[in-house]
C-alpha atoms as a PDB file:
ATOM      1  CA  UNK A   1      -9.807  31.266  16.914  1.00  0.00           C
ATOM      2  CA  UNK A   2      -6.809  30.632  15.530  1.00  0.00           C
ATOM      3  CA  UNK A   3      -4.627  27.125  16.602  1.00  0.00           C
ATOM      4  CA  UNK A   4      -1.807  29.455  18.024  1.00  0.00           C
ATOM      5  CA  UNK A   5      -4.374  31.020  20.580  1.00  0.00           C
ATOM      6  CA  UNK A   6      -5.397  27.351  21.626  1.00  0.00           C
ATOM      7  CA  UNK A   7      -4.341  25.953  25.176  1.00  0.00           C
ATOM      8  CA  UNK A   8      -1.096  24.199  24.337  1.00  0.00           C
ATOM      9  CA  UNK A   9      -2.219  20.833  25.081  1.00  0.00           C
ATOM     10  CA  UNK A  10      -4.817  20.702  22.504  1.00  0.00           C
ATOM     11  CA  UNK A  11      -2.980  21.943  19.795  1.00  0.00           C
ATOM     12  CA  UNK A  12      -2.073  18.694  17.096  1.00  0.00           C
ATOM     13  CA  UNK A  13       1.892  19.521  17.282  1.00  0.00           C
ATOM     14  CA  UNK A  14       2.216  19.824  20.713  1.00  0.00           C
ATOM     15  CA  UNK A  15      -0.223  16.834  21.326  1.00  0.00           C
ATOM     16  CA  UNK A  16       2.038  14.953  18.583  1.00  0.00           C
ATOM     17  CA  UNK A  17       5.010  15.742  20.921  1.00  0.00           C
ATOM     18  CA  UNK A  18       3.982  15.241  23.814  1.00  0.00           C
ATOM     19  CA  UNK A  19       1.378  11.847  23.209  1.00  0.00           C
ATOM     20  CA  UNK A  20       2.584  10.265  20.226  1.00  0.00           C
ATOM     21  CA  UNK A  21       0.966  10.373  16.958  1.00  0.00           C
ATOM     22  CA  UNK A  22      -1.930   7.706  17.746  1.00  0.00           C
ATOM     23  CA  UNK A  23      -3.345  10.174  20.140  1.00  0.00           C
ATOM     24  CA  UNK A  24      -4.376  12.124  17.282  1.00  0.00           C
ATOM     25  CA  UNK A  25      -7.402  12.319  15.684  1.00  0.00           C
ATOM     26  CA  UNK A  26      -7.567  12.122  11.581  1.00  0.00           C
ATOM     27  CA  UNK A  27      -8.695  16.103  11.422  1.00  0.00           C
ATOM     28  CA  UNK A  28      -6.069  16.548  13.742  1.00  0.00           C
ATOM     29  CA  UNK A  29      -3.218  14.674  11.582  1.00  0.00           C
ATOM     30  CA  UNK A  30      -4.423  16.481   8.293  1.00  0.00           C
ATOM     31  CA  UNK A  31      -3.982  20.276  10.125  1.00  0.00           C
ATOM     32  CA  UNK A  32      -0.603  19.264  10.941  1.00  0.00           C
ATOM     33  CA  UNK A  33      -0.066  19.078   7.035  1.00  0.00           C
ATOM     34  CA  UNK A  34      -1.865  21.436   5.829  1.00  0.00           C
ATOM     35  CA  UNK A  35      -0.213  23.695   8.516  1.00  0.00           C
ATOM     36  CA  UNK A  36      -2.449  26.905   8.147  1.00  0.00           C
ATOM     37  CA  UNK A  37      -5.936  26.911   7.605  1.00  0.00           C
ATOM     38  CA  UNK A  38      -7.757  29.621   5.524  1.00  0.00           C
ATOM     39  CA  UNK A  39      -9.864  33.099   6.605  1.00  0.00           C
ATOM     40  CA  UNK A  40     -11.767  32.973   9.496  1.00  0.00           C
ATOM     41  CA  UNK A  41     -11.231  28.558   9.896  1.00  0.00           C
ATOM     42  CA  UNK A  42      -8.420  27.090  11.146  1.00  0.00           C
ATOM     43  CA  UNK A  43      -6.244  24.573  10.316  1.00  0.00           C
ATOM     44  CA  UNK A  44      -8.514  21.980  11.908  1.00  0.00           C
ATOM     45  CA  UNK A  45     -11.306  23.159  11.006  1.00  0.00           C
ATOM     46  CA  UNK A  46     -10.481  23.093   7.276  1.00  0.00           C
ATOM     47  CA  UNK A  47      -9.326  19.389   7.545  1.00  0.00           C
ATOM     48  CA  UNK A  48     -12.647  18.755   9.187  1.00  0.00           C
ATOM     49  CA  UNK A  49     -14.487  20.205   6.130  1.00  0.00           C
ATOM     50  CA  UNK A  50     -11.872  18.199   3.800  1.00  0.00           C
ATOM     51  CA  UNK A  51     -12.955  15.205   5.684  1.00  0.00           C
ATOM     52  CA  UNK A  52     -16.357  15.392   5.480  1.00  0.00           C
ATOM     53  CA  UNK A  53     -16.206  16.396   1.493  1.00  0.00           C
ATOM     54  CA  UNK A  54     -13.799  13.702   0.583  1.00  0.00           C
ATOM     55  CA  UNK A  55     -15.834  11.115   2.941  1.00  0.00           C
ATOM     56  CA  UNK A  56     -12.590  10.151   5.031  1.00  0.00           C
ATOM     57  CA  UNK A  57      -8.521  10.094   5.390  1.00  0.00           C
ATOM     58  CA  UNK A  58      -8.354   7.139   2.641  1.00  0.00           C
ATOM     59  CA  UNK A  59     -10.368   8.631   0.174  1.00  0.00           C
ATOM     60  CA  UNK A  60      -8.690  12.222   0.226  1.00  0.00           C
ATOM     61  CA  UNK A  61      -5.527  10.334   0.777  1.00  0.00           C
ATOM     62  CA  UNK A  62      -5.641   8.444  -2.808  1.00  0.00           C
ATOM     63  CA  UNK A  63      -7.593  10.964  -4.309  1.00  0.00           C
ATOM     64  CA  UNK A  64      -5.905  11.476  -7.840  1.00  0.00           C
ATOM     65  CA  UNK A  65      -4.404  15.337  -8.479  1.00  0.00           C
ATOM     66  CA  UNK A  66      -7.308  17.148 -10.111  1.00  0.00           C
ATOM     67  CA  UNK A  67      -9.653  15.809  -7.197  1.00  0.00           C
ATOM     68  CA  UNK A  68      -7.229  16.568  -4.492  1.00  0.00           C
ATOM     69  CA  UNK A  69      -6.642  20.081  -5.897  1.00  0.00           C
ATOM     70  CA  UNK A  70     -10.261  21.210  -6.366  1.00  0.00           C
ATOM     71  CA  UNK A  71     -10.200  20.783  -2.385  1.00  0.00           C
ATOM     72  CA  UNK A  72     -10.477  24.402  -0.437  1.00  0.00           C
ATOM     73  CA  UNK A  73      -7.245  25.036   0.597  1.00  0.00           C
ATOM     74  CA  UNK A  74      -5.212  22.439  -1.580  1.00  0.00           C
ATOM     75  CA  UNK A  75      -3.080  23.075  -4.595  1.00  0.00           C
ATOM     76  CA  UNK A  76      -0.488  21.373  -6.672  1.00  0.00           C
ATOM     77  CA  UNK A  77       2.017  21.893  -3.739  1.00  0.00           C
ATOM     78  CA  UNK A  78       0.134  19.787  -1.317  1.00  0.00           C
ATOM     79  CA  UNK A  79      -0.189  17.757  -3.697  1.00  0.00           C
ATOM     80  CA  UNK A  80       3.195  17.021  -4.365  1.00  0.00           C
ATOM     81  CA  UNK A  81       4.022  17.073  -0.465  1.00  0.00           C
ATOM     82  CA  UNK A  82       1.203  14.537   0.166  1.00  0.00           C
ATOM     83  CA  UNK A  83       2.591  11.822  -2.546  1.00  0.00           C
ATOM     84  CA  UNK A  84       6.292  12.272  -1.138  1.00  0.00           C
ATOM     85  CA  UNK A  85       4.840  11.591   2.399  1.00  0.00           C
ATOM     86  CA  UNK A  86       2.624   8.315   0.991  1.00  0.00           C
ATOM     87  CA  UNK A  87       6.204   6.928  -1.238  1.00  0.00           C
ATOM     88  CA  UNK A  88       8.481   7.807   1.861  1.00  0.00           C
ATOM     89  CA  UNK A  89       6.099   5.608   3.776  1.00  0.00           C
ATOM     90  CA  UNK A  90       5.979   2.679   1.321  1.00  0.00           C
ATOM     91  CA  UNK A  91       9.560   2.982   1.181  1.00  0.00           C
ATOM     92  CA  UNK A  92      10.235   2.642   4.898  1.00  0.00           C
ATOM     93  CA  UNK A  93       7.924  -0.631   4.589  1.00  0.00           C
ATOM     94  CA  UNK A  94      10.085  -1.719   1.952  1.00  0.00           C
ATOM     95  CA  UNK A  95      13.173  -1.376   3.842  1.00  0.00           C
ATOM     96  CA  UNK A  96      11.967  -3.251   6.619  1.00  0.00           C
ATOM     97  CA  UNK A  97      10.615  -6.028   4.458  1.00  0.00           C
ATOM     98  CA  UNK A  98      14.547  -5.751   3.214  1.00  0.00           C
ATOM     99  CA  UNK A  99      15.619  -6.351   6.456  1.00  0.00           C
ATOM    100  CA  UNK A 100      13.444  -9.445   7.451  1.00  0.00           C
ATOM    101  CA  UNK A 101      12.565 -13.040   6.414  1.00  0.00           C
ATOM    102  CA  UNK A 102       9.254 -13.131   4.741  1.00  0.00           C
ATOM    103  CA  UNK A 103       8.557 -16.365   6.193  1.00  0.00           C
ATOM    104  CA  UNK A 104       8.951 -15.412   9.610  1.00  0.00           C
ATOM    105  CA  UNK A 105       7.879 -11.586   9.355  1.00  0.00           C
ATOM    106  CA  UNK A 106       4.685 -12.242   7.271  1.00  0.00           C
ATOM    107  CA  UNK A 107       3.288  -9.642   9.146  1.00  0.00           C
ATOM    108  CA  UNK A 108       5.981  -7.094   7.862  1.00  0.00           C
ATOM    109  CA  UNK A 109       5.332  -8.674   4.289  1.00  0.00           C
ATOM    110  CA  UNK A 110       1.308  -8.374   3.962  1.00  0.00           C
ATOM    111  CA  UNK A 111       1.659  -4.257   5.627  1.00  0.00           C
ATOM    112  CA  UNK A 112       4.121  -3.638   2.321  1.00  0.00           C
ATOM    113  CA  UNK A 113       1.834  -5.677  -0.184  1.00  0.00           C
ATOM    114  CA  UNK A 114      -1.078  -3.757   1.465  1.00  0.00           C
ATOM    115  CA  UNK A 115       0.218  -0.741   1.306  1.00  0.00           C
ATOM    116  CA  UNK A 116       1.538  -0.887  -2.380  1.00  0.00           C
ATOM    117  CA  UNK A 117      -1.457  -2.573  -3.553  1.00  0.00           C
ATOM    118  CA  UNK A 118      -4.779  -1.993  -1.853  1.00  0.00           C
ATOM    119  CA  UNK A 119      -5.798   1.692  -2.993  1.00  0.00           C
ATOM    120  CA  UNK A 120      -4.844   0.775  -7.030  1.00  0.00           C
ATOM    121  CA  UNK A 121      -8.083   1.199  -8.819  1.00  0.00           C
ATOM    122  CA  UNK A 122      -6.690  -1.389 -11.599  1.00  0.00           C
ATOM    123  CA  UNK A 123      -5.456  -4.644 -10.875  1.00  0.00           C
ATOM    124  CA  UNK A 124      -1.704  -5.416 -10.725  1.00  0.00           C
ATOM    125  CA  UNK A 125       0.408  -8.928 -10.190  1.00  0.00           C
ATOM    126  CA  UNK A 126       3.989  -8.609  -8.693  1.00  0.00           C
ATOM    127  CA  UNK A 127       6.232 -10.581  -7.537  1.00  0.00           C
ATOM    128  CA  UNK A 128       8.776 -10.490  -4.580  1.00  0.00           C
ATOM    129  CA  UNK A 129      11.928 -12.539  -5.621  1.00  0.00           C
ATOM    130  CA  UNK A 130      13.968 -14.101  -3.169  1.00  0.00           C
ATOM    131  CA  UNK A 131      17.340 -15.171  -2.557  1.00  0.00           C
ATOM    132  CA  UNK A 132      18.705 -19.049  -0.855  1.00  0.00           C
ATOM    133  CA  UNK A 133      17.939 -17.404   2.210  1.00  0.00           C
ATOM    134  CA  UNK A 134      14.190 -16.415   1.379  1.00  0.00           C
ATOM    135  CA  UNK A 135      15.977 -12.238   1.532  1.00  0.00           C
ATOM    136  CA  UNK A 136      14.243 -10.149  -0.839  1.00  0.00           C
ATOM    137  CA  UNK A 137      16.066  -9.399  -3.920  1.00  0.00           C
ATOM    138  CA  UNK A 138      13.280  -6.834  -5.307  1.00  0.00           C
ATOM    139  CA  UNK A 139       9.948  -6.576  -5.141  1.00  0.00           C
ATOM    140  CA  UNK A 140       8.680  -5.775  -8.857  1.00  0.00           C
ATOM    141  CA  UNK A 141       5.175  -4.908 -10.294  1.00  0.00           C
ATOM    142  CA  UNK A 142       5.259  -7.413 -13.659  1.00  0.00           C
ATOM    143  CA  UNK A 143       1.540  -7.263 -15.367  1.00  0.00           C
ATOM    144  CA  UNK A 144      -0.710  -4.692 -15.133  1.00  0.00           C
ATOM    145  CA  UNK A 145      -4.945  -4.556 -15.653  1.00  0.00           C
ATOM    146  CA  UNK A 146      -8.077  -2.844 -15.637  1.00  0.00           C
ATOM    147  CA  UNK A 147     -11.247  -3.625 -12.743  1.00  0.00           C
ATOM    148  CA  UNK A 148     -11.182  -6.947 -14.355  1.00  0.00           C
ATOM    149  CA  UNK A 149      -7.685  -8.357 -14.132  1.00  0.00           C
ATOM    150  CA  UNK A 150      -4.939  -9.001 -15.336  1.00  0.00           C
ATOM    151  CA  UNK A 151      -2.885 -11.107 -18.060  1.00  0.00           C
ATOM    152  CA  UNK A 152      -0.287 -12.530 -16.689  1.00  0.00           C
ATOM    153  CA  UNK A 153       2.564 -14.573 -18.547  1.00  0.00           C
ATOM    154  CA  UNK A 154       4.225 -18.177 -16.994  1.00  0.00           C
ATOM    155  CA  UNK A 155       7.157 -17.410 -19.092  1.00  0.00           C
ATOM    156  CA  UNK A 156       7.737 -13.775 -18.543  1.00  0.00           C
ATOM    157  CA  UNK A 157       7.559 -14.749 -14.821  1.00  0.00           C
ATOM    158  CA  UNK A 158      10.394 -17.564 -14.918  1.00  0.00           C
ATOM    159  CA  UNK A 159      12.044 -15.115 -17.182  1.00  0.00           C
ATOM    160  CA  UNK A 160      12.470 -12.604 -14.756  1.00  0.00           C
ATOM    161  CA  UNK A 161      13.327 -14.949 -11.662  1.00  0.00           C
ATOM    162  CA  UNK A 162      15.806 -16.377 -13.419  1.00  0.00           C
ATOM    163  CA  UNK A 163      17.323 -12.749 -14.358  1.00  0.00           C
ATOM    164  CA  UNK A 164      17.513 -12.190 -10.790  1.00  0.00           C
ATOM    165  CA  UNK A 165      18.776 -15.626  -9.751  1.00  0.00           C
ATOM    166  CA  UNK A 166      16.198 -16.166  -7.517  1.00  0.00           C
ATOM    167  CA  UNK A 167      15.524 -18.970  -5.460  1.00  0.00           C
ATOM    168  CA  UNK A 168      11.680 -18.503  -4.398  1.00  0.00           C
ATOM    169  CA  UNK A 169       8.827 -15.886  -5.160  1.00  0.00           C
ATOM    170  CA  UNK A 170       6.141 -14.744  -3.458  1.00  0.00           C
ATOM    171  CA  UNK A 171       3.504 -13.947  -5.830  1.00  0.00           C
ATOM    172  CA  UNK A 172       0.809 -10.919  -4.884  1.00  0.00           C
ATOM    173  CA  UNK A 173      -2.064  -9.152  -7.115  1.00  0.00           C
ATOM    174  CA  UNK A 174      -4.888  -7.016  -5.543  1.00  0.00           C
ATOM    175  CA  UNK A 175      -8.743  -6.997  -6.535  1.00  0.00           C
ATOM    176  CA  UNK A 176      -9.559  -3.750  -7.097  1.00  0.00           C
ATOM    177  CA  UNK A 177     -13.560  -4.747  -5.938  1.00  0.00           C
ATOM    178  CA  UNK A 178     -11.944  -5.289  -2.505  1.00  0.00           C
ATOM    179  CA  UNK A 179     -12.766  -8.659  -1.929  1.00  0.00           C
ATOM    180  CA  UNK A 180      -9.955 -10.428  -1.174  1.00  0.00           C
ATOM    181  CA  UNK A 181     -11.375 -14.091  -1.660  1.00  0.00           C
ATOM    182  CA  UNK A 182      -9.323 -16.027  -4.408  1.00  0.00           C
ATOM    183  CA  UNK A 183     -10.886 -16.790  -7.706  1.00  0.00           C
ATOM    184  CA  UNK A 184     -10.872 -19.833  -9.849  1.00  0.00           C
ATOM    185  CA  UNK A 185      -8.627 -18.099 -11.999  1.00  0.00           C
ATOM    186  CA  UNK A 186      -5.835 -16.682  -9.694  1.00  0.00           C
ATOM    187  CA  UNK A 187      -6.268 -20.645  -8.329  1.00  0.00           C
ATOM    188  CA  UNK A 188      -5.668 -21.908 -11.840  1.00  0.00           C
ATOM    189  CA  UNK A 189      -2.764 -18.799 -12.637  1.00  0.00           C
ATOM    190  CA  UNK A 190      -1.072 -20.254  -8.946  1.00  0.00           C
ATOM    191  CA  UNK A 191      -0.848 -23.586 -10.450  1.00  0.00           C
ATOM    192  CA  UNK A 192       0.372 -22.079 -13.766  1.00  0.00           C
ATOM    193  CA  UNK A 193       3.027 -20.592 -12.590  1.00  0.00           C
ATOM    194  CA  UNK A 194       4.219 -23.329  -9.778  1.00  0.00           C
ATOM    195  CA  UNK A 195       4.501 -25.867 -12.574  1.00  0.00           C
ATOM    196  CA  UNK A 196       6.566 -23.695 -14.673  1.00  0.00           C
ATOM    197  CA  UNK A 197       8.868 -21.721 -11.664  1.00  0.00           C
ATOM    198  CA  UNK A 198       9.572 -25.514 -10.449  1.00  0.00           C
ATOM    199  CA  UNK A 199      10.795 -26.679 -13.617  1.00  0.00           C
ATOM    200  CA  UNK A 200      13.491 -24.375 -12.995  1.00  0.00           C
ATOM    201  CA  UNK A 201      13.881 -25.545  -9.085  1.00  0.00           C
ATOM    202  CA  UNK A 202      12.538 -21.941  -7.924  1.00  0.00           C
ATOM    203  CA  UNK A 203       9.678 -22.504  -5.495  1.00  0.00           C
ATOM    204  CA  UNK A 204       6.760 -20.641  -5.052  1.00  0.00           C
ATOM    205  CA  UNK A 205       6.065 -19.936  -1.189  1.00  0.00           C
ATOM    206  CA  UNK A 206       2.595 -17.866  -1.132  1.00  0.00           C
ATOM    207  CA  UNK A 207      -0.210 -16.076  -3.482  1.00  0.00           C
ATOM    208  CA  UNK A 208      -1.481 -13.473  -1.482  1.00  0.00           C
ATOM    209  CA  UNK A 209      -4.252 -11.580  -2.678  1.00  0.00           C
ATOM    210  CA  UNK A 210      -4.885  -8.298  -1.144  1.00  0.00           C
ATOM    211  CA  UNK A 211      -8.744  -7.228  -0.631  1.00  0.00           C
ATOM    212  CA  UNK A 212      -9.977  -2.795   0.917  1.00  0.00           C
ATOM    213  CA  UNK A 213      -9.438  -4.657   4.675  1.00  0.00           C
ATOM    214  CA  UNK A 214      -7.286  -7.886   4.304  1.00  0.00           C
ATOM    215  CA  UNK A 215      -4.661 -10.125   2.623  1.00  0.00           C
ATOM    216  CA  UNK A 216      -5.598 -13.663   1.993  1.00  0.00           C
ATOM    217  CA  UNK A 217      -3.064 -16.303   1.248  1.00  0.00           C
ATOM    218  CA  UNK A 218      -2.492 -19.035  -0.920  1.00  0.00           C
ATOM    219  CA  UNK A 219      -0.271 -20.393   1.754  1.00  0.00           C
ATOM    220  CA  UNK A 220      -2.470 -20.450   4.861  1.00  0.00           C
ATOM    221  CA  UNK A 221      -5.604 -21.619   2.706  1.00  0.00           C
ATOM    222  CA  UNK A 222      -3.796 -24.511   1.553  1.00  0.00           C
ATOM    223  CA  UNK A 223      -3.604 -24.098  -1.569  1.00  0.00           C
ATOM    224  CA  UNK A 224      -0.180 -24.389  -2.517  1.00  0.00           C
END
Protein backbone atom coordinates (compact mmCIF):
# COMPACT_ATOMS: atom_id res chain seq x y z
CA UNK A 1 0.00 0.00 0.00
CA UNK A 2 1.29 2.98 -0.88
CA UNK A 3 2.36 5.84 2.10
CA UNK A 4 -0.34 8.25 0.58
CA UNK A 5 -3.16 5.59 1.34
CA UNK A 6 -1.77 5.34 5.03
CA UNK A 7 -3.87 6.85 8.03
CA UNK A 8 -2.37 10.31 8.30
CA UNK A 9 -0.92 9.89 11.59
CA UNK A 10 1.41 7.22 10.66
CA UNK A 11 2.74 8.62 7.75
CA UNK A 12 6.77 9.97 8.53
CA UNK A 13 5.87 13.71 7.25
CA UNK A 14 2.91 14.17 8.98
CA UNK A 15 4.34 12.38 12.15
CA UNK A 16 7.51 14.79 11.58
CA UNK A 17 4.97 17.69 11.79
CA UNK A 18 3.00 16.95 14.08
CA UNK A 19 5.66 15.00 16.87
CA UNK A 20 8.91 16.31 16.13
CA UNK A 21 11.59 14.51 14.42
CA UNK A 22 12.71 12.22 17.52
CA UNK A 23 9.42 10.51 17.26
CA UNK A 24 10.64 8.96 14.24
CA UNK A 25 12.01 5.86 13.70
CA UNK A 26 15.44 5.49 11.47
CA UNK A 27 13.29 3.63 8.46
CA UNK A 28 10.99 6.25 8.99
CA UNK A 29 13.65 9.27 8.65
CA UNK A 30 15.31 7.56 5.52
CA UNK A 31 11.57 7.38 3.54
CA UNK A 32 11.29 10.93 4.18
CA UNK A 33 14.51 11.26 1.92
CA UNK A 34 14.21 8.98 -0.31
CA UNK A 35 10.60 10.33 -0.80
CA UNK A 36 9.15 7.52 -3.12
CA UNK A 37 9.81 4.06 -2.80
CA UNK A 38 10.01 1.64 -5.81
CA UNK A 39 7.22 -1.01 -7.51
CA UNK A 40 5.09 -2.68 -5.35
CA UNK A 41 7.34 -1.30 -1.75
CA UNK A 42 7.02 1.81 -0.38
CA UNK A 43 9.03 4.36 0.70
CA UNK A 44 9.42 2.72 4.10
CA UNK A 45 9.63 -0.29 3.16
CA UNK A 46 12.62 0.31 0.86
CA UNK A 47 14.51 2.16 3.71
CA UNK A 48 13.78 -0.88 5.80
CA UNK A 49 15.51 -3.14 3.20
CA UNK A 50 18.40 -0.34 2.91
CA UNK A 51 18.71 -0.72 6.57
CA UNK A 52 18.99 -4.10 6.94
CA UNK A 53 21.60 -4.38 3.77
CA UNK A 54 23.76 -1.57 4.90
CA UNK A 55 23.52 -2.94 8.71
CA UNK A 56 22.20 0.55 10.09
CA UNK A 57 21.68 4.57 9.59
CA UNK A 58 25.62 5.13 10.25
CA UNK A 59 26.86 2.73 8.00
CA UNK A 60 24.59 3.70 4.90
CA UNK A 61 25.06 7.19 6.12
CA UNK A 62 29.06 7.22 5.50
CA UNK A 63 28.91 4.74 3.01
CA UNK A 64 31.35 6.09 0.20
CA UNK A 65 29.49 6.79 -3.49
CA UNK A 66 29.92 3.51 -5.33
CA UNK A 67 28.52 1.64 -2.12
CA UNK A 68 25.73 4.03 -1.57
CA UNK A 69 24.76 3.86 -5.27
CA UNK A 70 24.70 0.07 -5.76
CA UNK A 71 21.74 0.45 -3.08
CA UNK A 72 18.06 -0.39 -4.72
CA UNK A 73 16.64 2.72 -5.22
CA UNK A 74 19.80 5.07 -4.84
CA UNK A 75 21.71 6.86 -7.52
CA UNK A 76 24.22 9.60 -7.89
CA UNK A 77 21.39 12.13 -7.04
CA UNK A 78 20.80 10.83 -3.60
CA UNK A 79 23.94 10.75 -3.35
CA UNK A 80 24.69 14.17 -3.80
CA UNK A 81 21.47 15.20 -1.70
CA UNK A 82 22.64 12.95 1.20
CA UNK A 83 26.33 14.67 1.47
CA UNK A 84 24.69 18.29 1.25
CA UNK A 85 22.34 17.21 4.15
CA UNK A 86 25.55 15.57 6.30
CA UNK A 87 27.93 19.21 5.41
CA UNK A 88 24.77 21.46 6.12
CA UNK A 89 24.68 19.65 9.42
CA UNK A 90 28.39 19.94 10.30
CA UNK A 91 28.09 23.39 9.31
CA UNK A 92 25.25 24.33 11.64
CA UNK A 93 27.58 22.67 14.46
CA UNK A 94 30.21 24.83 13.36
CA UNK A 95 28.28 27.91 13.62
CA UNK A 96 27.23 27.25 16.96
CA UNK A 97 30.70 26.32 18.12
CA UNK A 98 31.28 30.04 16.43
CA UNK A 99 28.95 31.40 18.62
CA UNK A 100 30.12 29.91 22.04
CA UNK A 101 33.13 29.67 24.42
CA UNK A 102 34.74 26.34 24.12
CA UNK A 103 35.53 26.35 27.65
CA UNK A 104 32.19 26.76 28.84
CA UNK A 105 30.21 24.97 25.89
CA UNK A 106 32.48 21.84 25.77
CA UNK A 107 29.53 20.09 25.09
CA UNK A 108 28.88 22.18 21.83
CA UNK A 109 32.73 21.63 21.09
CA UNK A 110 33.08 17.61 21.41
CA UNK A 111 29.29 17.27 19.09
CA UNK A 112 31.43 19.37 16.20
CA UNK A 113 34.79 17.37 16.75
CA UNK A 114 32.52 14.25 16.76
CA UNK A 115 30.79 14.94 14.05
CA UNK A 116 33.76 16.04 11.74
CA UNK A 117 35.89 13.35 12.94
CA UNK A 118 34.39 10.09 14.10
CA UNK A 119 33.20 8.33 10.73
CA UNK A 120 36.93 9.20 8.89
CA UNK A 121 38.33 5.84 8.10
CA UNK A 122 42.01 7.52 8.24
CA UNK A 123 43.26 9.39 10.99
CA UNK A 124 43.36 13.22 10.98
CA UNK A 125 44.86 15.99 13.66
CA UNK A 126 43.23 19.53 13.62
CA UNK A 127 43.32 22.17 15.44
CA UNK A 128 40.72 24.82 16.63
CA UNK A 129 42.56 28.23 17.04
CA UNK A 130 41.38 30.67 19.33
CA UNK A 131 41.30 34.22 19.90
CA UNK A 132 42.13 36.39 23.70
CA UNK A 133 38.74 35.51 24.36
CA UNK A 134 39.07 31.60 23.79
CA UNK A 135 36.37 32.57 20.27
CA UNK A 136 37.16 30.33 17.55
CA UNK A 137 39.08 31.80 14.80
CA UNK A 138 38.86 28.50 12.49
CA UNK A 139 38.79 25.20 13.01
CA UNK A 140 41.39 23.58 10.42
CA UNK A 141 42.26 19.90 9.55
CA UNK A 142 46.44 20.25 9.52
CA UNK A 143 47.97 16.48 9.09
CA UNK A 144 46.41 13.80 7.63
CA UNK A 145 47.03 9.59 8.00
CA UNK A 146 46.21 6.20 7.25
CA UNK A 147 44.54 3.41 10.17
CA UNK A 148 47.79 4.01 11.81
CA UNK A 149 48.22 7.71 12.40
CA UNK A 150 49.39 10.45 11.68
CA UNK A 151 52.69 12.70 11.34
CA UNK A 152 52.26 15.60 12.78
CA UNK A 153 54.78 18.67 12.76
CA UNK A 154 55.54 21.07 16.20
CA UNK A 155 56.59 23.68 13.81
CA UNK A 156 53.97 23.59 11.17
CA UNK A 157 51.56 23.82 14.16
CA UNK A 158 53.11 27.13 15.79
CA UNK A 159 53.38 28.15 12.22
CA UNK A 160 49.92 28.23 11.60
CA UNK A 161 48.76 29.70 15.11
CA UNK A 162 50.85 32.30 14.73
CA UNK A 163 49.37 33.04 11.04
CA UNK A 164 46.16 33.33 12.67
CA UNK A 165 47.27 35.28 15.75
CA UNK A 166 45.95 32.99 17.97
CA UNK A 167 45.99 32.98 21.51
CA UNK A 168 45.11 29.19 22.49
CA UNK A 169 44.37 25.85 20.52
CA UNK A 170 42.50 23.11 21.13
CA UNK A 171 44.11 20.23 19.60
CA UNK A 172 41.73 17.07 18.28
CA UNK A 173 42.68 13.79 16.11
CA UNK A 174 40.33 10.71 15.89
CA UNK A 175 41.37 6.87 16.01
CA UNK A 176 39.96 5.42 13.28
CA UNK A 177 39.87 1.76 15.50
CA UNK A 178 37.33 3.65 17.65
CA UNK A 179 38.90 3.51 20.79
CA UNK A 180 39.16 6.65 22.10
CA UNK A 181 41.80 5.92 24.95
CA UNK A 182 45.02 8.13 24.47
CA UNK A 183 48.23 6.55 23.41
CA UNK A 184 51.74 7.01 24.53
CA UNK A 185 52.31 8.75 21.49
CA UNK A 186 49.44 11.36 21.21
CA UNK A 187 50.70 11.76 25.21
CA UNK A 188 54.23 12.38 24.02
CA UNK A 189 52.85 14.60 20.56
CA UNK A 190 50.63 16.75 23.57
CA UNK A 191 53.79 17.51 25.25
CA UNK A 192 55.49 18.22 21.89
CA UNK A 193 53.50 20.61 20.91
CA UNK A 194 52.77 22.46 24.50
CA UNK A 195 56.50 23.05 24.79
CA UNK A 196 56.78 24.54 21.46
CA UNK A 197 53.04 26.61 21.26
CA UNK A 198 54.25 28.08 24.82
CA UNK A 199 57.41 29.32 23.64
CA UNK A 200 55.38 31.56 21.69
CA UNK A 201 52.90 32.40 24.84
CA UNK A 202 49.92 30.47 22.95
CA UNK A 203 48.48 27.91 25.36
CA UNK A 204 47.22 24.73 24.70
CA UNK A 205 43.74 24.14 26.56
CA UNK A 206 42.70 20.36 25.62
CA UNK A 207 43.71 17.13 23.35
CA UNK A 208 40.65 15.51 22.72
CA UNK A 209 40.68 12.37 21.05
CA UNK A 210 37.55 11.22 19.49
CA UNK A 211 36.75 7.26 19.68
CA UNK A 212 32.97 5.31 17.34
CA UNK A 213 31.01 6.41 20.92
CA UNK A 214 33.07 9.11 22.83
CA UNK A 215 35.58 12.01 23.11
CA UNK A 216 38.23 11.72 25.69
CA UNK A 217 40.22 14.66 26.85
CA UNK A 218 43.54 15.60 27.61
CA UNK A 219 42.05 18.20 29.84
CA UNK A 220 39.72 16.24 32.13
CA UNK A 221 42.35 13.26 32.36
CA UNK A 222 44.86 15.50 33.61
CA UNK A 223 47.12 15.43 31.41
CA UNK A 224 47.84 18.78 30.44
Amino acid sequence: MSIRHWPEAERPREKLLARGPQALSDAELLAIFLRTGVAGRSAVDLARELLARFGGLRALLTADAKAFCAGHGLGQAKYALLQACLEMARRHLGEQLQRADPLTSPDTTRRYLHARLRDLPYEVFSCLFLDARHRVIVCEELFRGTLDGASVHPREVVKRALQLNAAALILAHNHPSGVAEPSQADQQLTRRLTDALRLVDIRVLDHLVVGDGETVSFAERGLL
